[in-house]
C-alpha atoms as a PDB file:
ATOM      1  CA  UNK A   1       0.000   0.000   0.000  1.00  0.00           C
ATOM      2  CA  UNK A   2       1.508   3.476  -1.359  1.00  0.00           C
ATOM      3  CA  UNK A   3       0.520   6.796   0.006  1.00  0.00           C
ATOM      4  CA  UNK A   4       0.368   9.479  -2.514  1.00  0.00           C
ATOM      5  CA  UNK A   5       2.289  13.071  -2.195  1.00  0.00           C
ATOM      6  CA  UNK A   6      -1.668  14.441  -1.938  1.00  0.00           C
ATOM      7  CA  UNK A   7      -2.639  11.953   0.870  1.00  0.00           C
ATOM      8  CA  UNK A   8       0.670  12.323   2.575  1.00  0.00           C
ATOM      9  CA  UNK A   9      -0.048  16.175   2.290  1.00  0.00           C
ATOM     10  CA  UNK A  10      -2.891  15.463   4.410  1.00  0.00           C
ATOM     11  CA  UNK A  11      -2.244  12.802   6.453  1.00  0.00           C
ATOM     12  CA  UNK A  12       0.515  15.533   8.152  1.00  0.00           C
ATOM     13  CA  UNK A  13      -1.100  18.612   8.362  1.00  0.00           C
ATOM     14  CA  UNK A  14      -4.092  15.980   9.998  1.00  0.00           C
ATOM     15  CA  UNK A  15      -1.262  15.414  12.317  1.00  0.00           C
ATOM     16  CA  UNK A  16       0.654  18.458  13.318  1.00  0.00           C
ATOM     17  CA  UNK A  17      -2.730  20.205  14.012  1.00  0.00           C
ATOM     18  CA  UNK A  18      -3.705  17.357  16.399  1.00  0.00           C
ATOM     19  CA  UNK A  19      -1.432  16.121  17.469  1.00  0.00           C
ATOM     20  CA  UNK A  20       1.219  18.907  16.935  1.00  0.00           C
ATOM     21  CA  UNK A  21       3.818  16.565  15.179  1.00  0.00           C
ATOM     22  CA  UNK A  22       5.786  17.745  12.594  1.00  0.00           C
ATOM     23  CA  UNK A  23       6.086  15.148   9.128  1.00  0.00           C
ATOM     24  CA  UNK A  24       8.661  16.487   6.666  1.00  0.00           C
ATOM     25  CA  UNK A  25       9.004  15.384   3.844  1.00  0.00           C
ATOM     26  CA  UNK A  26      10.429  12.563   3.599  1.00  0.00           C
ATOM     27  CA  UNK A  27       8.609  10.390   5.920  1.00  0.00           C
ATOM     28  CA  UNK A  28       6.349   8.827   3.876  1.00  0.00           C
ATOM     29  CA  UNK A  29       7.693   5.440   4.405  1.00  0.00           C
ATOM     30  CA  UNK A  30       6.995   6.320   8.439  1.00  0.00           C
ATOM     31  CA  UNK A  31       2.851   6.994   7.331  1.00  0.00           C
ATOM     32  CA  UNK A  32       2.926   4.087   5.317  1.00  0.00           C
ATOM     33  CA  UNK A  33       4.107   1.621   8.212  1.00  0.00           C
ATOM     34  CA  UNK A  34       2.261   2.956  10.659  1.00  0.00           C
ATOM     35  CA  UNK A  35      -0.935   3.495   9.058  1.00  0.00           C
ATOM     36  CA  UNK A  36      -1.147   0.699   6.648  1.00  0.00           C
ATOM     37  CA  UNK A  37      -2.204  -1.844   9.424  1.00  0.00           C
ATOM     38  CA  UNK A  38      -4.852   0.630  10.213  1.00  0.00           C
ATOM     39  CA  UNK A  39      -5.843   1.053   6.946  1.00  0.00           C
ATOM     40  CA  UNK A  40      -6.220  -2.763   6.630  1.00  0.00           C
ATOM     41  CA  UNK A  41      -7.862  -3.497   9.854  1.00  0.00           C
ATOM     42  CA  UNK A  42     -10.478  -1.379   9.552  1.00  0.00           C
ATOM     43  CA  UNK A  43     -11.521  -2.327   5.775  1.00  0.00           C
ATOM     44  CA  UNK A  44      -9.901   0.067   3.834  1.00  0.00           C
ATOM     45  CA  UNK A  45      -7.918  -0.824   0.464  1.00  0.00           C
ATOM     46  CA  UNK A  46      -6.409   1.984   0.064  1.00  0.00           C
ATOM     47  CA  UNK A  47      -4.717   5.162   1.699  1.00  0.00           C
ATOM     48  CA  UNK A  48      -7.289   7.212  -0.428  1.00  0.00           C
ATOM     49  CA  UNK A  49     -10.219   5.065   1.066  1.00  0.00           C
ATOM     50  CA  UNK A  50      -8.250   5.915   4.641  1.00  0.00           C
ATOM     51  CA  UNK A  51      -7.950   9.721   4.020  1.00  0.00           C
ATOM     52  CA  UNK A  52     -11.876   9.740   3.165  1.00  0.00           C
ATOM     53  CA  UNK A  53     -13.043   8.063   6.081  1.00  0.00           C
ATOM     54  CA  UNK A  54     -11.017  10.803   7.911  1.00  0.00           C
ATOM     55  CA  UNK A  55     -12.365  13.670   6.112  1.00  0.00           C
ATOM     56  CA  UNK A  56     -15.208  12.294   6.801  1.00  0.00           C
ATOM     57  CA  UNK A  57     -15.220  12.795  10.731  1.00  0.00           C
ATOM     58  CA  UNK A  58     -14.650   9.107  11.881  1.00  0.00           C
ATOM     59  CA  UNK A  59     -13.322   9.770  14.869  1.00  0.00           C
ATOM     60  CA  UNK A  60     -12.152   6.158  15.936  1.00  0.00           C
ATOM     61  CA  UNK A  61     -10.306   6.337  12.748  1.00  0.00           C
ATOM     62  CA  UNK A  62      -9.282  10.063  13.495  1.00  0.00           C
ATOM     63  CA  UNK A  63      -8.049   8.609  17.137  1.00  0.00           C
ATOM     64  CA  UNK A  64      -6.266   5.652  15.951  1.00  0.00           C
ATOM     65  CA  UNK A  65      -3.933   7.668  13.056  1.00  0.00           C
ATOM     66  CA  UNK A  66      -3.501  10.154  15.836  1.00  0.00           C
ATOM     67  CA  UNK A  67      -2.521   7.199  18.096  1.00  0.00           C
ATOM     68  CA  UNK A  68      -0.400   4.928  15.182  1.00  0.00           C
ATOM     69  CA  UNK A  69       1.583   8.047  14.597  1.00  0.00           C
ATOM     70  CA  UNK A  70       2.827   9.065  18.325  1.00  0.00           C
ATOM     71  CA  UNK A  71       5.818   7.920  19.357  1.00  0.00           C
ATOM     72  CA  UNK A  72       5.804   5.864  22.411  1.00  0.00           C
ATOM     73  CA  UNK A  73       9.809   5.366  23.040  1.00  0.00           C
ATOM     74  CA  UNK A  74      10.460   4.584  26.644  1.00  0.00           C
ATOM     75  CA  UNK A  75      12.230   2.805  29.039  1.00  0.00           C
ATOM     76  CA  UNK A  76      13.010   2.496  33.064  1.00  0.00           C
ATOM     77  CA  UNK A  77      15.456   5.313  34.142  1.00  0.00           C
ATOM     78  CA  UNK A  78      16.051   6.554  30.774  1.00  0.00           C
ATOM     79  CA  UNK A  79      18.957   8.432  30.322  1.00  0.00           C
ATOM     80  CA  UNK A  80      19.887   8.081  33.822  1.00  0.00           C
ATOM     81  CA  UNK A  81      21.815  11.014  34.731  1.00  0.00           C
ATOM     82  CA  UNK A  82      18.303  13.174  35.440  1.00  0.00           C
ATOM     83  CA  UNK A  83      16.812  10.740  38.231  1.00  0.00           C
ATOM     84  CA  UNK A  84      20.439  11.215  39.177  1.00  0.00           C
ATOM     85  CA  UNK A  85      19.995  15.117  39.295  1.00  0.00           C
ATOM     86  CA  UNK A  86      16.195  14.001  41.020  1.00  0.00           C
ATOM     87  CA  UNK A  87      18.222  12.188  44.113  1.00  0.00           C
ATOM     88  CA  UNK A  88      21.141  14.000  44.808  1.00  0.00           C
ATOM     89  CA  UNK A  89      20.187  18.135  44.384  1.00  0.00           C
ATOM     90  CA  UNK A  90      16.167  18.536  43.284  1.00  0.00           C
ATOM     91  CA  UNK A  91      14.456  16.346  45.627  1.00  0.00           C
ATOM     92  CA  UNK A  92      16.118  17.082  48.446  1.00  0.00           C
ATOM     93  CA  UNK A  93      16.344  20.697  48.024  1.00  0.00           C
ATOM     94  CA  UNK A  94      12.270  20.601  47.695  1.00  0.00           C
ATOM     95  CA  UNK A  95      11.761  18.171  50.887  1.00  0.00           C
ATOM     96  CA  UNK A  96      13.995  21.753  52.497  1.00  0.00           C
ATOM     97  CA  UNK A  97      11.673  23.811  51.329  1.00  0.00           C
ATOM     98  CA  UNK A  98       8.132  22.411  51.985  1.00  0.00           C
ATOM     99  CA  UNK A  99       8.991  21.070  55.259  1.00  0.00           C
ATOM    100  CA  UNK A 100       6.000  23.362  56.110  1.00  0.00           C
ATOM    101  CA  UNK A 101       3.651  21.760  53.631  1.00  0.00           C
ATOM    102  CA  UNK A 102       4.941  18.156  53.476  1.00  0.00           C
ATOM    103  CA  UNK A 103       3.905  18.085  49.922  1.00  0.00           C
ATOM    104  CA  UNK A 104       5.159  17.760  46.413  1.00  0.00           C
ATOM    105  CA  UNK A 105       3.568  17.776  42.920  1.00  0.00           C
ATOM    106  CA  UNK A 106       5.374  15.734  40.126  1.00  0.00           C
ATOM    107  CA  UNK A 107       3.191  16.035  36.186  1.00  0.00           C
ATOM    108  CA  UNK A 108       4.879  13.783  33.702  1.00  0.00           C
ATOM    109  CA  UNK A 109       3.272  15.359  30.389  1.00  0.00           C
ATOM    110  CA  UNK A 110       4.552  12.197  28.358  1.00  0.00           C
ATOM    111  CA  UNK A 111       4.436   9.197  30.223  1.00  0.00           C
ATOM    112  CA  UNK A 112       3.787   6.607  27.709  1.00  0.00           C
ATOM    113  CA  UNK A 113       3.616   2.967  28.508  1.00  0.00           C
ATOM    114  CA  UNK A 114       4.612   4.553  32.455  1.00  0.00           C
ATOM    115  CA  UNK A 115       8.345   3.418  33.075  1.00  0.00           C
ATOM    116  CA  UNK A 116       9.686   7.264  33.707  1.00  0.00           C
ATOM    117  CA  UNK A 117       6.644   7.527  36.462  1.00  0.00           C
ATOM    118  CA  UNK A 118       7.039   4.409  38.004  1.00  0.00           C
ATOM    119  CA  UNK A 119      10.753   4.932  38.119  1.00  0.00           C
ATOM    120  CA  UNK A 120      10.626   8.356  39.753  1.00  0.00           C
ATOM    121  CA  UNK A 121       8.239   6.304  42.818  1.00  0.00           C
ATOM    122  CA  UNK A 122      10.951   3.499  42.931  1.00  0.00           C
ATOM    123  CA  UNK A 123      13.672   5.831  43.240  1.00  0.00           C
ATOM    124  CA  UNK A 124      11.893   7.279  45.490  1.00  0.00           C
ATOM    125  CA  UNK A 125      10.704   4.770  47.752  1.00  0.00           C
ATOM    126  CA  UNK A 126      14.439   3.184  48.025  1.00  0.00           C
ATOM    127  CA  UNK A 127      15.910   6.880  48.494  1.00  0.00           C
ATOM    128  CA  UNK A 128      13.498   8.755  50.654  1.00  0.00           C
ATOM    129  CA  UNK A 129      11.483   6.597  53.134  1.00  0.00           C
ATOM    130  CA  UNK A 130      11.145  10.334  54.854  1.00  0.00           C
ATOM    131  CA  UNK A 131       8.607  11.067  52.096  1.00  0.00           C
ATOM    132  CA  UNK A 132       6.529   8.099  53.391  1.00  0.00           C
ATOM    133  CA  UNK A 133       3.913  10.732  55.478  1.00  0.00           C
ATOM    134  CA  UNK A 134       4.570  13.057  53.183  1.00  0.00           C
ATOM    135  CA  UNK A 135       1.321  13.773  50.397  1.00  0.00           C
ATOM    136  CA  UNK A 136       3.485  12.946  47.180  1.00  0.00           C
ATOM    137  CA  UNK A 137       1.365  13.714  44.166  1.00  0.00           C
ATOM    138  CA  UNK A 138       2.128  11.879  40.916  1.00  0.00           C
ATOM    139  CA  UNK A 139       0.044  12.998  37.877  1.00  0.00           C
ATOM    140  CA  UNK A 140       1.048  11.229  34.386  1.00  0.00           C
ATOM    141  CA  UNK A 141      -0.197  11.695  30.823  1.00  0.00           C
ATOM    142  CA  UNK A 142      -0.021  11.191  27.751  1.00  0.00           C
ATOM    143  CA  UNK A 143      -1.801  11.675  24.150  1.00  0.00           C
ATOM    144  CA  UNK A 144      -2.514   7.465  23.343  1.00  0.00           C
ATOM    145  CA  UNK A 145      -4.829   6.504  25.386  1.00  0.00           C
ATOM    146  CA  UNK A 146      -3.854   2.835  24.455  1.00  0.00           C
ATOM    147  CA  UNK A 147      -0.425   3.194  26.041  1.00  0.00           C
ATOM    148  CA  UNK A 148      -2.178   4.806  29.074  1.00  0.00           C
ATOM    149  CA  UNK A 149      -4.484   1.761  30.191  1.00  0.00           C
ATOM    150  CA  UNK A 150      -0.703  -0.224  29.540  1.00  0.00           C
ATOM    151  CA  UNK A 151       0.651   1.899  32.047  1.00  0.00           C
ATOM    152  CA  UNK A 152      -1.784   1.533  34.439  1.00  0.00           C
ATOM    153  CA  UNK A 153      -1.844  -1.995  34.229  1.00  0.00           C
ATOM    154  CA  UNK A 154       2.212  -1.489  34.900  1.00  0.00           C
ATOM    155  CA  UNK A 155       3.121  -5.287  33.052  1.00  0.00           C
ATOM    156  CA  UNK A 156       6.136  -5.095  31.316  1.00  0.00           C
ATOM    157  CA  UNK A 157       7.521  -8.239  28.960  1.00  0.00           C
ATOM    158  CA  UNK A 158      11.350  -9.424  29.667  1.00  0.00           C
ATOM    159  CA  UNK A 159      12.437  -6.746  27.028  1.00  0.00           C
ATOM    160  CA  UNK A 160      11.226  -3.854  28.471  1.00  0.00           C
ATOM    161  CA  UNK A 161      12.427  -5.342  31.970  1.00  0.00           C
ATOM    162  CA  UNK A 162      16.127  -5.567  30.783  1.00  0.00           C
ATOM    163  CA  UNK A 163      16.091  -1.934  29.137  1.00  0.00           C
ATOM    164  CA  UNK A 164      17.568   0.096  32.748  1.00  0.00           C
ATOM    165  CA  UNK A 165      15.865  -1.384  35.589  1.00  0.00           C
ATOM    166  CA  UNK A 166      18.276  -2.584  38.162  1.00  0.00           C
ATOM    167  CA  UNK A 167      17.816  -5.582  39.412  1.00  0.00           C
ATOM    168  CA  UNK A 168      17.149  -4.845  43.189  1.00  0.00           C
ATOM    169  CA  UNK A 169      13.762  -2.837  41.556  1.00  0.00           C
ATOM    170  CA  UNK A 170      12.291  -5.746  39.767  1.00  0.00           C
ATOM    171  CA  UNK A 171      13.467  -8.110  42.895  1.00  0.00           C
ATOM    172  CA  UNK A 172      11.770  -5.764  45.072  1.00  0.00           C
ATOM    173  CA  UNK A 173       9.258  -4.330  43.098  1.00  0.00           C
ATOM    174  CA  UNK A 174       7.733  -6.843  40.683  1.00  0.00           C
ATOM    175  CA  UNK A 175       5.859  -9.999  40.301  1.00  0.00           C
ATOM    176  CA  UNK A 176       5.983 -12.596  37.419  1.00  0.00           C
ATOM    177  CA  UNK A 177       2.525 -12.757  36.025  1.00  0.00           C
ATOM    178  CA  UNK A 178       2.350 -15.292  32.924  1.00  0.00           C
ATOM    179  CA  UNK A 179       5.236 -13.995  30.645  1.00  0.00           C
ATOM    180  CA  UNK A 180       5.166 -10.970  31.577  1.00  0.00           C
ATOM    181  CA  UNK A 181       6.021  -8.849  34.922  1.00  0.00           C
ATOM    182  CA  UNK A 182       3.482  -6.447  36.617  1.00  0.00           C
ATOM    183  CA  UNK A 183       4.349  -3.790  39.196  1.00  0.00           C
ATOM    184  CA  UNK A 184       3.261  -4.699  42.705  1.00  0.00           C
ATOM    185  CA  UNK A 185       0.096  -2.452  43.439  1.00  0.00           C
ATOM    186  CA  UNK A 186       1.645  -0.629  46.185  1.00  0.00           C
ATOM    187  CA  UNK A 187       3.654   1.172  43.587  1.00  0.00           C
ATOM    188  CA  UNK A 188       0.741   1.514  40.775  1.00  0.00           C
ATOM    189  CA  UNK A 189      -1.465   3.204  42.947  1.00  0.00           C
ATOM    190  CA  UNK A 190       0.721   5.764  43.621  1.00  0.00           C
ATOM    191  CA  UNK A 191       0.620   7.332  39.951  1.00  0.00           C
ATOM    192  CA  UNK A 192      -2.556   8.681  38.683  1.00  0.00           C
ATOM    193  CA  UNK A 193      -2.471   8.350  34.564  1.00  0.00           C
ATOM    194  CA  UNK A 194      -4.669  10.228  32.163  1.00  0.00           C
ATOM    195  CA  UNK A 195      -5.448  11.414  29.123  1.00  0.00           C
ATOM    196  CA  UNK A 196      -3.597  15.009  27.827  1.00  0.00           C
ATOM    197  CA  UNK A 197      -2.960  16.463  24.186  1.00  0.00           C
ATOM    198  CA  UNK A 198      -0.652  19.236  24.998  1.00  0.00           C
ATOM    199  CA  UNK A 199      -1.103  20.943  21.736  1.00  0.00           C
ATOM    200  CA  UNK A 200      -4.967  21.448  22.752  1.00  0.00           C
ATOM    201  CA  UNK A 201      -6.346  23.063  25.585  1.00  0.00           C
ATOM    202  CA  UNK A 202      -5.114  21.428  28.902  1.00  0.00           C
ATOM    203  CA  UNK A 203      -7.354  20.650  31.784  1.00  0.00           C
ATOM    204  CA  UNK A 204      -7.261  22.653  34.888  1.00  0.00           C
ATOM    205  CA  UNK A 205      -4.017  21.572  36.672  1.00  0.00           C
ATOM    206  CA  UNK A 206      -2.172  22.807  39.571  1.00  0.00           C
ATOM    207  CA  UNK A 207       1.074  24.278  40.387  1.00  0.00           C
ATOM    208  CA  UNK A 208       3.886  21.315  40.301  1.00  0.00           C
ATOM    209  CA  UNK A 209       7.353  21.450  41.678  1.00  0.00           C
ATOM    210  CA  UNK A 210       8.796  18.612  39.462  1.00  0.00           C
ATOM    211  CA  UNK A 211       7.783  18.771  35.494  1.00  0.00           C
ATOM    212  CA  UNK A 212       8.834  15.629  33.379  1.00  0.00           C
ATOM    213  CA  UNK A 213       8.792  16.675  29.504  1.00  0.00           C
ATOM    214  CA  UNK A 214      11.379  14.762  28.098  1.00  0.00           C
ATOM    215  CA  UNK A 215      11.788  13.487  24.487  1.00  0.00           C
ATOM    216  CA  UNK A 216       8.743  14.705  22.885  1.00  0.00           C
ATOM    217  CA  UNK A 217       9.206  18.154  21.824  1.00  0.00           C
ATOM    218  CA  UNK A 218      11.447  17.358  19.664  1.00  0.00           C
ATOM    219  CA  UNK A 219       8.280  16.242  17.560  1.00  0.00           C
ATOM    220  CA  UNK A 220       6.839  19.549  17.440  1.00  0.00           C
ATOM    221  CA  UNK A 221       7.480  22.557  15.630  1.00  0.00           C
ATOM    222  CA  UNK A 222       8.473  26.127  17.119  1.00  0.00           C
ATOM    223  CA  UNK A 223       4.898  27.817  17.673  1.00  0.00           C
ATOM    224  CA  UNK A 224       3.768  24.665  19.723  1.00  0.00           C
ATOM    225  CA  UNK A 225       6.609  24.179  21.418  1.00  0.00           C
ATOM    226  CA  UNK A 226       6.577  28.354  22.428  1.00  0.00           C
ATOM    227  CA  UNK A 227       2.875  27.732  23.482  1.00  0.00           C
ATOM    228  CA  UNK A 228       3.689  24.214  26.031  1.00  0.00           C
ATOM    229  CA  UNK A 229       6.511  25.978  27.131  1.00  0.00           C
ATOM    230  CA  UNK A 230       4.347  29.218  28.099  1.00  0.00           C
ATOM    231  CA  UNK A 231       2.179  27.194  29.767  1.00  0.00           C
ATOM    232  CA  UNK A 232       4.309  24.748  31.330  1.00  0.00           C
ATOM    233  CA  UNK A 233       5.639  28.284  33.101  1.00  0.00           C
ATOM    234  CA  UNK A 234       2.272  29.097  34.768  1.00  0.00           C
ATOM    235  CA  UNK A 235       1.667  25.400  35.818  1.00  0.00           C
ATOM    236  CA  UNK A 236       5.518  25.257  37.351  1.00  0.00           C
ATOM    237  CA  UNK A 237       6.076  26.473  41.092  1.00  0.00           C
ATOM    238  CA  UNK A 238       8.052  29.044  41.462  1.00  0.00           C
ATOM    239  CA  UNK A 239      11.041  27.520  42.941  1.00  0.00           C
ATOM    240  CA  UNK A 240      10.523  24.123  40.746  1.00  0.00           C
ATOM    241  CA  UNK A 241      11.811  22.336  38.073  1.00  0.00           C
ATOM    242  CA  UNK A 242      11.082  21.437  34.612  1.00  0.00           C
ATOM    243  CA  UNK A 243      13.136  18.555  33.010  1.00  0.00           C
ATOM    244  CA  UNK A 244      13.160  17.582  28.874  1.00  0.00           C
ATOM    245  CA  UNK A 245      15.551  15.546  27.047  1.00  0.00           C
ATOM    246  CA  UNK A 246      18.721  15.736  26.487  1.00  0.00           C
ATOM    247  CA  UNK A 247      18.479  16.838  22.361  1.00  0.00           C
ATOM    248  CA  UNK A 248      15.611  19.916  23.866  1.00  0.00           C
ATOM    249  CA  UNK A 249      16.024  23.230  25.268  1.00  0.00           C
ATOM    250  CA  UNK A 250      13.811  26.442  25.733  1.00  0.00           C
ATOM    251  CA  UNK A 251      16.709  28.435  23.902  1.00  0.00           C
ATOM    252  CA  UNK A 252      15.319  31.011  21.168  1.00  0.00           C
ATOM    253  CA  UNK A 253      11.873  29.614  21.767  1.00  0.00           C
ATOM    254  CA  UNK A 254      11.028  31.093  24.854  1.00  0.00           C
ATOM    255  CA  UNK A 255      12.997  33.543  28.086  1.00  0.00           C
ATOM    256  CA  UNK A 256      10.969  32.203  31.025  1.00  0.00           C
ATOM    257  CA  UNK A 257      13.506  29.062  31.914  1.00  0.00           C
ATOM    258  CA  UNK A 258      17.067  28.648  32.774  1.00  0.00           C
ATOM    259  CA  UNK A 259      19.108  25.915  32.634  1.00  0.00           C
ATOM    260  CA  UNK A 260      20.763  24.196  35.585  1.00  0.00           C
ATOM    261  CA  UNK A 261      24.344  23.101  35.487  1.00  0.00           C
ATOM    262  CA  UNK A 262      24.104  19.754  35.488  1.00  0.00           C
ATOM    263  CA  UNK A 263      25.706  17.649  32.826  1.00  0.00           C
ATOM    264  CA  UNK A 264      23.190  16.030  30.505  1.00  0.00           C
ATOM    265  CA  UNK A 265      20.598  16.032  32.535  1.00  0.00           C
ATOM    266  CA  UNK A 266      18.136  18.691  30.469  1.00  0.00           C
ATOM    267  CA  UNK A 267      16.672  20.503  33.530  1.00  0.00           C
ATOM    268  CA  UNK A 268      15.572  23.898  33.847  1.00  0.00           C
ATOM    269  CA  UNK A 269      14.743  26.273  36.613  1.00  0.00           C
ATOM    270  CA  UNK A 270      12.351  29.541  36.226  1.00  0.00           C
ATOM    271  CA  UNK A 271      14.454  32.717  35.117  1.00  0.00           C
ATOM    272  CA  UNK A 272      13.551  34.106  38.159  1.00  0.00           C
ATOM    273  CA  UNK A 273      13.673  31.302  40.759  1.00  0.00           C
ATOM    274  CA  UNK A 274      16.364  31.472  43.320  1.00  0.00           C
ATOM    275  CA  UNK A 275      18.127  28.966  41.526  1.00  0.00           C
ATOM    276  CA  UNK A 276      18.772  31.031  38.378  1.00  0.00           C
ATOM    277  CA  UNK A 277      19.754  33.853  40.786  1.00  0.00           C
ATOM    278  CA  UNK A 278      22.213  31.715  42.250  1.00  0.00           C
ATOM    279  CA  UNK A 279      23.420  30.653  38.390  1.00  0.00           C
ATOM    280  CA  UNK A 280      23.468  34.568  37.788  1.00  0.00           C
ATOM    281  CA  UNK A 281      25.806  35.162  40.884  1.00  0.00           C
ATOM    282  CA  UNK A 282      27.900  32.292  40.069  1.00  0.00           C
ATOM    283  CA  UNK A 283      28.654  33.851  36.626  1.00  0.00           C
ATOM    284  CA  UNK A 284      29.527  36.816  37.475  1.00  0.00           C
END
């Protein structure tokens, strides 16, 4: 099954104004893997045929290219050196400063299939058993609402398992269900996961002192990544942090974040948090 230059046409602008991915040209072989099994499953011969029934307002068609064309890349403790950055300077520098409160906020704004928010709770239940009467708020979401009901059911095959979990976590952490292996409830419970398109309009959310936002920016062109950004800043305490990956930055897009000085670890402080202040004084 071929996709014409007209249908591709479509098929991303369809895209980037739902789901704010950006398709250059080029990527026509990615539409065609991704969609053809669509296509196919849901009786259509053709990408034409596909295209129509999307013009057309289906919107479990609309949902599933929207869904087949998000990348859903993850893995326990990616990267690792920001849940380094998490243990040894941010969260103990917040547990400082809401002694008062004994609260924190953590959104991860693409959680996919759930390993970066269960990883954050494991890291945190090995690190900080201080935090255990504390009210620790983890809110997770994602566009794919297929990945989401994965993550909530937190099973994992022996792949996924090998790709950065250390082995005192799944010992500790996991049971053997089938195949597969499922995170013990104690740990699921503590992550709430829903639905979020961050180039639409968000949901009323609170003010968090942890943002995760890594690795999916890079997806989206300048104008939505100056508008998540914006609001990212409103939803972002003022003394809190905002991580993305390692290949993003707010640099030329927007002036309201700062990054910290920590080697690859992508995370950002508010311009005019005492953090930045400190980075200011430091330079000078």
């Amino acid at each position: 099954m071929t996709i014409s230059p007209q249908e591709f046409d479509y098929i991303r602008t369809f895209i980037c104004e739902h789901a704010g991915i950006v398709l250059e040209t080029g990527k026509e072989y990615l539409v065609e893997s991704r969609l053809a099994p669509i296509a196919k499953s849901r009786g259509h011969a053709s990408f034409a045929s596909l295209v129509a029934g999307v013009r057309a307002g289906d919107l479990q068609l609309k949902r599933a290219v929207i869904e087949a064309m998000t990348t859903n890349e993850t893995t326990f403790f990616r990267d690792v050196a920001p849940f380094e950055v998490l243990r040894e300077h941010v969260i103990p520098q917040l547990m400082e400063s809401r002694r008062a409160t004994r609260e924190l906020k953590i959104w991860y704004g693409a959680s996919s299939t759930g390993q970066e928010p269960y990883s954050v709770v494991m890291m945190l239940l090995q690190h900080f058993p201080a935090l255990a009467d504390w009210k620790v708020t983890h809110y997770a979401t994602d566009i794919n609402i297929d990945v989401i009901e994965r993550a909530r059911a937190g099973k994992y095959n022996q792949v996924e398992m090998n790709r950065g979990l250390p082995a005192t976590y799944l010992v500790k952490h996991f049971e053997k269900v089938g195949t597969e292996w499922q995170l013990k409830a104690a740990v699921r419970e503590k992550v709430r996961f829903e639905q979020l398109n961050l180039v639409k309009a968000w949901p009323t959310l609170p003010t968090f002192d942890i943002i995760m936002l890594r690795n999916v920016m890079i997806y989206f062109d300048t104008e939505a990544k100056r508008q998540i950004l914006t609001k990212l800043s409103r939803h972002l305490a003022p003394d809190g942090y905002l991580f993305l990956g390692g290949a993003e930055t707010t640099m030329g897009i927007v002036d309201s974040f700062k990054r910290m000085q920590f080697e690859r670890a992508g995370c950002y402080c508010k311009t005019d948090s005492p953090a930045a202040n400190q980075l200011r004084k430091g330079a000078a």
